[in-house]
Protein backbone atom coordinates (compact mmCIF):
# COMPACT_ATOMS: atom_id res chain seq x y z
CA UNK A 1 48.40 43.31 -116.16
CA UNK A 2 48.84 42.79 -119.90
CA UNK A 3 50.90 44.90 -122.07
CA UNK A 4 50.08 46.98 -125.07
CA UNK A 5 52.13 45.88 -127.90
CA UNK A 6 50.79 48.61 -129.88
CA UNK A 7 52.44 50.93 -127.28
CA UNK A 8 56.28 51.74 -127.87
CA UNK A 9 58.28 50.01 -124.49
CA UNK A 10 60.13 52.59 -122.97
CA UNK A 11 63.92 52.06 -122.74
CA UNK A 12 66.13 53.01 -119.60
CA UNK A 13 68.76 55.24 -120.52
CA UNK A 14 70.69 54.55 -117.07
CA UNK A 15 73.97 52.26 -117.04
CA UNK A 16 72.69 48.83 -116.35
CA UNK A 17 75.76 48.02 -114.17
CA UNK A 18 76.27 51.42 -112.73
CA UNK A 19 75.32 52.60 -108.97
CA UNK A 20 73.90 56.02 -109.11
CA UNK A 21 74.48 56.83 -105.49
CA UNK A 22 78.22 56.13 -105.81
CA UNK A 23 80.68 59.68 -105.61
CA UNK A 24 80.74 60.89 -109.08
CA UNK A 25 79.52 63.52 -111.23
CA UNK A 26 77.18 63.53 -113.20
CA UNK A 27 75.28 65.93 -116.16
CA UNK A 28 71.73 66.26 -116.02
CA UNK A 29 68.90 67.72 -118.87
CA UNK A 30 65.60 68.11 -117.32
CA UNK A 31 62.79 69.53 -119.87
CA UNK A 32 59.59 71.25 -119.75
CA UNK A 33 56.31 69.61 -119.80
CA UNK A 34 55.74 69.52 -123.93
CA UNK A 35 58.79 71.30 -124.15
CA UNK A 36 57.05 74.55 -123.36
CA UNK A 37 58.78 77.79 -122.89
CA UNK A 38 57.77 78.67 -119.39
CA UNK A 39 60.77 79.13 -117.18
CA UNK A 40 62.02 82.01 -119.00
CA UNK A 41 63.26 84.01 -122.43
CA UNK A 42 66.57 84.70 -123.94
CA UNK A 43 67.78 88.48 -124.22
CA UNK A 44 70.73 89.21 -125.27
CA UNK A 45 72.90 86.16 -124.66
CA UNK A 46 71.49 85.79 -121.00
CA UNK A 47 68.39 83.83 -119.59
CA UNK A 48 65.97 86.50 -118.60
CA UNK A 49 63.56 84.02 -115.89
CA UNK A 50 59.85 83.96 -115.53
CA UNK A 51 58.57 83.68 -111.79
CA UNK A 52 58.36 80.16 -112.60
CA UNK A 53 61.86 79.59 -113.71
CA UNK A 54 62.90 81.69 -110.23
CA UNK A 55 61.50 78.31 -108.20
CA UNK A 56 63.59 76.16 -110.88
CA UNK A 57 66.20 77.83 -109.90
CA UNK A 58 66.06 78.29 -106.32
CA UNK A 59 65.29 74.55 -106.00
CA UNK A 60 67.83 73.19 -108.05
CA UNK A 61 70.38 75.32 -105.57
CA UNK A 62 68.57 74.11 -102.45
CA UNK A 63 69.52 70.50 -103.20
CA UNK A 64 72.13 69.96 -100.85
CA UNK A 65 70.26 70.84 -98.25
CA UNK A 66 67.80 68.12 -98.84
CA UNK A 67 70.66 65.63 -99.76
CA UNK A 68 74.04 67.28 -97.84
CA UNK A 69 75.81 64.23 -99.90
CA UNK A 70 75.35 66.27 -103.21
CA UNK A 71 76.77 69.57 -104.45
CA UNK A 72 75.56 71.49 -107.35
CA UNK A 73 78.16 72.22 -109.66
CA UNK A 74 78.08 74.81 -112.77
CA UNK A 75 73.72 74.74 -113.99
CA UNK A 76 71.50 76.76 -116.18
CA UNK A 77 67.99 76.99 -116.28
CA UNK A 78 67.10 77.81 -120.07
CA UNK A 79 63.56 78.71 -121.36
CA UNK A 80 62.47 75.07 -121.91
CA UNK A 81 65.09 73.31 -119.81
CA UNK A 82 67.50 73.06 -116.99
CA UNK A 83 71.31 71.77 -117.48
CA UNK A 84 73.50 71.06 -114.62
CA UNK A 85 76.08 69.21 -113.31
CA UNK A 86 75.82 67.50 -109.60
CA UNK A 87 78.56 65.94 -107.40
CA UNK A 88 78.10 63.25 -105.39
CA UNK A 89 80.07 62.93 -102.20
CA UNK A 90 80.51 60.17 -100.08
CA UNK A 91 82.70 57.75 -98.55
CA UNK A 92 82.60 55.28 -101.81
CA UNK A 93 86.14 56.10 -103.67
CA UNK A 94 85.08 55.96 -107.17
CA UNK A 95 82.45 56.38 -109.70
CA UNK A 96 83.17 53.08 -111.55
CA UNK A 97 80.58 50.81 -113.29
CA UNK A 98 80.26 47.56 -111.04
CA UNK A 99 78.05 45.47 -109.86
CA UNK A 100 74.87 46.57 -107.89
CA UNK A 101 74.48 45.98 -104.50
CA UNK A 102 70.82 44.91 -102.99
CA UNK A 103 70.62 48.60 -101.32
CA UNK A 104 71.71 50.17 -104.80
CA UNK A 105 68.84 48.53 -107.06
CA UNK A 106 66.37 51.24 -107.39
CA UNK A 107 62.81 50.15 -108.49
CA UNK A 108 59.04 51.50 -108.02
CA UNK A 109 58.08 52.32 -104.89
CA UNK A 110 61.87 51.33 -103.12
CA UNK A 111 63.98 54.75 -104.65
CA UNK A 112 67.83 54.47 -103.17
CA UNK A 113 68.58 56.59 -101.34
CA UNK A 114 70.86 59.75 -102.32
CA UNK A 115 70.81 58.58 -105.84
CA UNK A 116 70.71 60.61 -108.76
CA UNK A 117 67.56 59.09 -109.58
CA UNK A 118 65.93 59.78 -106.34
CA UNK A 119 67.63 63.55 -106.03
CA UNK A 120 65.93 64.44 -109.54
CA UNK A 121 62.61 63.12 -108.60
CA UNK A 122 62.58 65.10 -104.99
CA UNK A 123 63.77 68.45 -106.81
CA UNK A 124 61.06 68.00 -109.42
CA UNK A 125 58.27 67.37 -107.29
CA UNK A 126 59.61 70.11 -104.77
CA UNK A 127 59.43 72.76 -107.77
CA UNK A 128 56.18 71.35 -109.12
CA UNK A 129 54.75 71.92 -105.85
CA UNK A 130 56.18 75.29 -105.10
CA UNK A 131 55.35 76.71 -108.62
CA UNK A 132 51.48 75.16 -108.35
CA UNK A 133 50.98 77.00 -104.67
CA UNK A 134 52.55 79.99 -106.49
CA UNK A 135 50.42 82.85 -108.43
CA UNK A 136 51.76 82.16 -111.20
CA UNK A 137 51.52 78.54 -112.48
CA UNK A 138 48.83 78.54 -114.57
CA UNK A 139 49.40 75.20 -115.87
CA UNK A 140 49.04 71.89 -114.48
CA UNK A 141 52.65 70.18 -115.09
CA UNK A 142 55.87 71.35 -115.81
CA UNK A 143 58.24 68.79 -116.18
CA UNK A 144 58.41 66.18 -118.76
CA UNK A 145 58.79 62.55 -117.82
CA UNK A 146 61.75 61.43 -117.02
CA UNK A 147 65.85 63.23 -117.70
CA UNK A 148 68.58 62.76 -119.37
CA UNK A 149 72.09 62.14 -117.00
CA UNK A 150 75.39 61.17 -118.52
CA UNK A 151 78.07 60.49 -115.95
CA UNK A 152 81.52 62.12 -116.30
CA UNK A 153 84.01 60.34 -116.43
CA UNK A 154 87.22 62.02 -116.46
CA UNK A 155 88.12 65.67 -116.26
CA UNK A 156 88.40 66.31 -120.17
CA UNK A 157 84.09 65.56 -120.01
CA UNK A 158 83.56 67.96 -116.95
CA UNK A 159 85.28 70.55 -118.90
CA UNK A 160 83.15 70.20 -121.80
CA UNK A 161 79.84 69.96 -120.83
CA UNK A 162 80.91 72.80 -118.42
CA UNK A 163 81.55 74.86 -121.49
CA UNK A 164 78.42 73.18 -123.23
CA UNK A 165 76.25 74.54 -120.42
CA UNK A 166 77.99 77.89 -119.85
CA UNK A 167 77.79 78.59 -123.52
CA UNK A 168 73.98 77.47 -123.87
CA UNK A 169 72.18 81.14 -123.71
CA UNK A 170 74.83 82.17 -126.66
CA UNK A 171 73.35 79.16 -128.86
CA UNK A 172 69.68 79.33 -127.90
CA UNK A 173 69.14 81.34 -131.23
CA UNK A 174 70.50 77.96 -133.17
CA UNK A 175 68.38 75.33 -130.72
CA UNK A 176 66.63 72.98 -131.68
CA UNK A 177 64.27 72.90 -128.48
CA UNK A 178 63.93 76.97 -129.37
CA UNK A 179 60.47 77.11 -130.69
CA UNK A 180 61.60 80.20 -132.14
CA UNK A 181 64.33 79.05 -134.14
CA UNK A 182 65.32 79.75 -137.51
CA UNK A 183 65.90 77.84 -140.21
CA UNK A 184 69.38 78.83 -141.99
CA UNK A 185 69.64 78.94 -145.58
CA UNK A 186 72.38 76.69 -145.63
CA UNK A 187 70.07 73.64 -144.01
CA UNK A 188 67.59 73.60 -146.50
């Protein structure tokens, strides 16, 4: 197959060196399709959800059942987008960058198992099929391709993006994925 070099080559975000199925935590940003404000509103300070952004929701929470290995940590599923943090457990010791093993190099078609990779991909497709059998997806996808994970590191990083996502329904007025923001004076 040839490749498009008109097309922009898409970049892996992911730690070249790093094994996403190794115990660790790790912070995860998983948008609409287009961005689109479909799994809920802001009221107040609080995410009000649409029917649709009930499934987000009750899938992202079910995770551990699928993969008993994880454990879903402090999350919120915003108009546009879901934040959340997910623990891996497992017998590994530590969440270090090293060296891939053969069983840890995930490509097309061969996911790894328990991965952060793979757990995103099963909870996506398990909402997009639970919202399209529902009444009430009347569109055709809702995620966007692809996330955005950071792994944490040390506490100091857990308690921040903790605070980041527990704080995110106060700041939706100011977002920049809020279709409905406004512009302050001061910006212009």
């Amino acid at each position: 197959m040839e490749s498009n070099k008109d097309l922009p080559s898409r970049r892996s975000v992911r730690l070249p060196e790093f094994d996403y199925a190794k115990v660790g935590m790790y912070f995860v940003t998983i948008c609409a399709f287009e961005r689109r404000c479909i799994f809920g509103e802001i009221c107040g300070n609080k995410t009000v959800l649409s029917p649709i952004g009930q499934i987000i929701s009750a899938c992202w929470i079910e995770i551990p059942q699928h993969f008993p290995h994880a454990k879903i940590e402090t999350y919120v599923v915003m108009p546009n987008h879901l934040h959340g943090i997910v623990t891996i457990h497992s017998k590994r010791v530590d969440a270090n960058p090293q060296a891939k093993t053969a069983t840890a190099i995930e490509s097309i078609g061969k996911p790894t198992p328990g991965s952060i990779p793979t757990i995103i991909r099963s909870f996506k497709a398990a909402a997009s099929k639970r919202a399209r059998e529902s009444e009430y997806a009347k569109v055709e996808s809702i995620w966007q391709r692809g996330y955005y994970e950071h792994v944490l590191r040390n506490t100091k990083e857990y308690v921040e993006i903790t605070n980041y996502i527990l704080q995110n329904s106060a700041r939706w007025a100011d977002d920049e994925d809020n279709p409905n923001r406004k512009l302050r004076v001061d910006n212009l």
